[in-house]
N, C-alpha and C. Protein backbone atom coordinates (compact mmCIF):
# COMPACT_ATOMS: atom_id res chain seq x y z
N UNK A 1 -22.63 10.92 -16.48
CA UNK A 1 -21.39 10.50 -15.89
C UNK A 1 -21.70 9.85 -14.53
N UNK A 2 -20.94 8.54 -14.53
CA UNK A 2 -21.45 8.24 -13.14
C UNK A 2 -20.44 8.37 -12.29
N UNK A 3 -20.96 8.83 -10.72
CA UNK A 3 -19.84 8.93 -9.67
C UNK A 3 -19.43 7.95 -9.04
N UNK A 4 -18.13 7.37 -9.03
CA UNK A 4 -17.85 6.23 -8.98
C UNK A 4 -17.16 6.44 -7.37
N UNK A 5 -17.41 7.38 -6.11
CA UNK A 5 -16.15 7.43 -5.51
C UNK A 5 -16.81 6.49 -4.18
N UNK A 6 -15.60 6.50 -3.38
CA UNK A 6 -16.27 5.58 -2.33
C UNK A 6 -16.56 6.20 -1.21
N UNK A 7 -16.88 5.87 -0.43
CA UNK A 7 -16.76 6.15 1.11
C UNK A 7 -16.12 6.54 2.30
N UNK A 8 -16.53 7.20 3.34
CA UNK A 8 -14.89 7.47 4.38
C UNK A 8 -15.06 6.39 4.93
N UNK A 9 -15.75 5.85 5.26
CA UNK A 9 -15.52 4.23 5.89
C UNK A 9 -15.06 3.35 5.07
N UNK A 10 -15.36 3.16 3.82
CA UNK A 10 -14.33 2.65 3.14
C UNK A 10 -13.24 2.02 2.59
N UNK A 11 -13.18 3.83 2.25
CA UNK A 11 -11.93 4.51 2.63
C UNK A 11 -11.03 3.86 3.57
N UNK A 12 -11.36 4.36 4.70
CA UNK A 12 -10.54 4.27 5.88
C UNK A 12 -10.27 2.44 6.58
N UNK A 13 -11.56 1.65 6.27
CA UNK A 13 -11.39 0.44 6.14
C UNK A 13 -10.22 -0.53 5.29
N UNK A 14 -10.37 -0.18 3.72
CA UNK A 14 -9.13 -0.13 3.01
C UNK A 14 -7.87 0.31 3.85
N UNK A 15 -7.53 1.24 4.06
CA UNK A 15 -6.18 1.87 4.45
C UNK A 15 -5.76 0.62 5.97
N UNK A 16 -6.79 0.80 7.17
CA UNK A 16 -6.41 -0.34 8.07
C UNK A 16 -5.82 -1.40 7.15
N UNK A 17 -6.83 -2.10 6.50
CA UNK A 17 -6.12 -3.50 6.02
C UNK A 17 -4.90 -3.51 5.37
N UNK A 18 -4.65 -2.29 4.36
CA UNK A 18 -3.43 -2.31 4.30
C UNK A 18 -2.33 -2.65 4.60
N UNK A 19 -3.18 -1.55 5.84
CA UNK A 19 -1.58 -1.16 7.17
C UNK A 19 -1.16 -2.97 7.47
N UNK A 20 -2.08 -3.00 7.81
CA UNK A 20 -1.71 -4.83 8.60
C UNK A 20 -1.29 -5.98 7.49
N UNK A 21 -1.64 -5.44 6.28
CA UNK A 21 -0.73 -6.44 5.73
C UNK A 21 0.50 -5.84 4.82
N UNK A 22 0.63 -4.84 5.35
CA UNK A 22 2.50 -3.89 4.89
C UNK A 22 3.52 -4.40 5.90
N UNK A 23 2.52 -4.36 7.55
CA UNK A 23 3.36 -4.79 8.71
C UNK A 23 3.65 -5.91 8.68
N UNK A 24 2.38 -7.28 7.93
CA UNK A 24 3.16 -8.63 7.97
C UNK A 24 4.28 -8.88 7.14
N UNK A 25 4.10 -7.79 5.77
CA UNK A 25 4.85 -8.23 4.88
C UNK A 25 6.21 -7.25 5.32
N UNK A 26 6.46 -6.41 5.96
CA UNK A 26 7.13 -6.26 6.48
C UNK A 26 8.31 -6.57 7.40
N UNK A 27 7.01 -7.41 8.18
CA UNK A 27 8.18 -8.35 9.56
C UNK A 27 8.44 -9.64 8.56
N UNK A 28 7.74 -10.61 7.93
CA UNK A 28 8.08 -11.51 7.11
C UNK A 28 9.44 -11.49 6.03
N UNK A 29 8.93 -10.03 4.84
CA UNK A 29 9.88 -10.29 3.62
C UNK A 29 11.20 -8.68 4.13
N UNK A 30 10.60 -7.20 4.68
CA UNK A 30 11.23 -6.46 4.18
C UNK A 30 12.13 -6.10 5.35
N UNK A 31 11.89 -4.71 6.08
CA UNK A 31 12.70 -4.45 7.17
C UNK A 31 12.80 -5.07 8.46
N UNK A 32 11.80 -5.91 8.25
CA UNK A 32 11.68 -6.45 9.76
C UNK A 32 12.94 -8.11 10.01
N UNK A 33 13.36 -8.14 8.82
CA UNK A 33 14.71 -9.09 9.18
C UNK A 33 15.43 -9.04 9.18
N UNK A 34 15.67 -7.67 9.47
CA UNK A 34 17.04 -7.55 9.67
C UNK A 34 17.46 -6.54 9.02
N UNK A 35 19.17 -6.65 8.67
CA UNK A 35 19.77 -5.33 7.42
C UNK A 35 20.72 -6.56 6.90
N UNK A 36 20.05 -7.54 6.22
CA UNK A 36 20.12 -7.84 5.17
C UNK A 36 19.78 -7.12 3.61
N UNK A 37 21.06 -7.40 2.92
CA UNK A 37 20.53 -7.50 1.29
C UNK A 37 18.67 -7.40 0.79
N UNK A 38 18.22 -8.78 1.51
CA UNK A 38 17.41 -9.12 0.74
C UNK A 38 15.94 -8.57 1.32
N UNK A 39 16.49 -7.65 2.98
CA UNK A 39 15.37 -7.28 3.48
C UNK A 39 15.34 -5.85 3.16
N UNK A 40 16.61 -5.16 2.85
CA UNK A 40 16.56 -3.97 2.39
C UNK A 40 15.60 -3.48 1.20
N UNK A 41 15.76 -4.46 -0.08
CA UNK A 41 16.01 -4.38 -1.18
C UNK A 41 13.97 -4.69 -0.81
N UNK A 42 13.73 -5.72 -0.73
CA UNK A 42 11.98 -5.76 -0.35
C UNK A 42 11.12 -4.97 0.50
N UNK A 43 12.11 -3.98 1.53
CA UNK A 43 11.28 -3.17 1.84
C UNK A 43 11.07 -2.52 1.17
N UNK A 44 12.41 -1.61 0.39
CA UNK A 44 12.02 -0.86 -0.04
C UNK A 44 11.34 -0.68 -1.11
N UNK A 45 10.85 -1.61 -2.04
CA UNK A 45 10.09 -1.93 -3.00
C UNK A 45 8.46 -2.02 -2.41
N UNK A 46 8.38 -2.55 -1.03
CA UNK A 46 7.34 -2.68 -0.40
C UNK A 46 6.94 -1.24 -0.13
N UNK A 47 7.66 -0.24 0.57
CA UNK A 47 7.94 1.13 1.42
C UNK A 47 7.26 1.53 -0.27
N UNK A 48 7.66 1.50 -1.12
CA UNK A 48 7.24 2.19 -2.74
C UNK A 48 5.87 1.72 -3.02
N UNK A 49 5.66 0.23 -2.85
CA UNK A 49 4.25 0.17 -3.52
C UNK A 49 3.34 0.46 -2.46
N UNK A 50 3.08 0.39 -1.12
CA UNK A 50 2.56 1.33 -0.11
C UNK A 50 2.50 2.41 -0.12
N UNK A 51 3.11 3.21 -0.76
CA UNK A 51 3.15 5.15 -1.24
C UNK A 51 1.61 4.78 -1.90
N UNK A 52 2.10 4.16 -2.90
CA UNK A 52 1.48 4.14 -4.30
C UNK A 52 -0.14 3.97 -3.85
N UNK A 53 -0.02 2.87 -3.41
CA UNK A 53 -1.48 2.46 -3.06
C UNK A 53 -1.89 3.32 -1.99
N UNK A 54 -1.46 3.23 -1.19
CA UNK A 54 -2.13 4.38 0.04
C UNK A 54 -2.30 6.13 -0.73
N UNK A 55 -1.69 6.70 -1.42
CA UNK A 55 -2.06 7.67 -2.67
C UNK A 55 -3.52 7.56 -3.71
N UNK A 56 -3.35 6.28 -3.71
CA UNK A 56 -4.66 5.71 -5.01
C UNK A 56 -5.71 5.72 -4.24
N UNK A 57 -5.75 5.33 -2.63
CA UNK A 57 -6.97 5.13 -1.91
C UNK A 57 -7.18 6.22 -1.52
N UNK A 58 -6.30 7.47 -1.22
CA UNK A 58 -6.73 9.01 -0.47
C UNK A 58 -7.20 9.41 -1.96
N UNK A 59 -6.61 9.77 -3.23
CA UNK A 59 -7.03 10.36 -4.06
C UNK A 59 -7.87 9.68 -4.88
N UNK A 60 -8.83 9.21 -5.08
CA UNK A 60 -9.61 7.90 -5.40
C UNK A 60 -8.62 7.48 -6.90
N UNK A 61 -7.69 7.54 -7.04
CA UNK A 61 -6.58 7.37 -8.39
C UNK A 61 -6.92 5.80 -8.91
N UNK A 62 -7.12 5.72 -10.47
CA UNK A 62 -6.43 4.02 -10.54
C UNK A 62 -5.48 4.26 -11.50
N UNK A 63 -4.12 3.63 -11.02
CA UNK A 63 -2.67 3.47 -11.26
C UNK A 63 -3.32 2.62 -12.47
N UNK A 64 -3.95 1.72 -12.89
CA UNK A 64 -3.50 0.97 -13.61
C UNK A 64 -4.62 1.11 -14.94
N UNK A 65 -5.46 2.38 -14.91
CA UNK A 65 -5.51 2.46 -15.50
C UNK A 65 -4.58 3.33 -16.56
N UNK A 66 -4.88 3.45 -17.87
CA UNK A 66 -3.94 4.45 -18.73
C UNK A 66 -4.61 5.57 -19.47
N UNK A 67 -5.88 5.38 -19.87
CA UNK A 67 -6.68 6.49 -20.45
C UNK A 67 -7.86 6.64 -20.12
């Protein structure tokens, strides 16, 4: 079996870049324009797939796999 996991630098490298591109996409598409409709509705879809992924990178998880 091979060990496939990664690193705390990584790790933790991943998660920064994240962060900075949740915040652009943030100030660009979701909460950051406002309380609009259309900024609500993309954060919070954004606010969801940021759970997701920031979850997959602490628990080394892949979402996409299925079996």
């Amino acid at each position: 079996m091979r060990n496939e996991r990664q690193g705390c630098l990584a790790g933790l490298f991943e998660l920064i870049m994240m962060n900075t591109l949740f915040d652009w996409l943030q100030d660009t598409f979701g909460f950051g324009k406002g309380c609009t409709c259309s900024g609500l509705g993309c954060g919070i879809l954004l606010l969801i797939l940021f759970v997701l992924f920031s979850c997959g990178i602490v628990g080394n998880t892949n979402w996409l796999k299925l079996f």
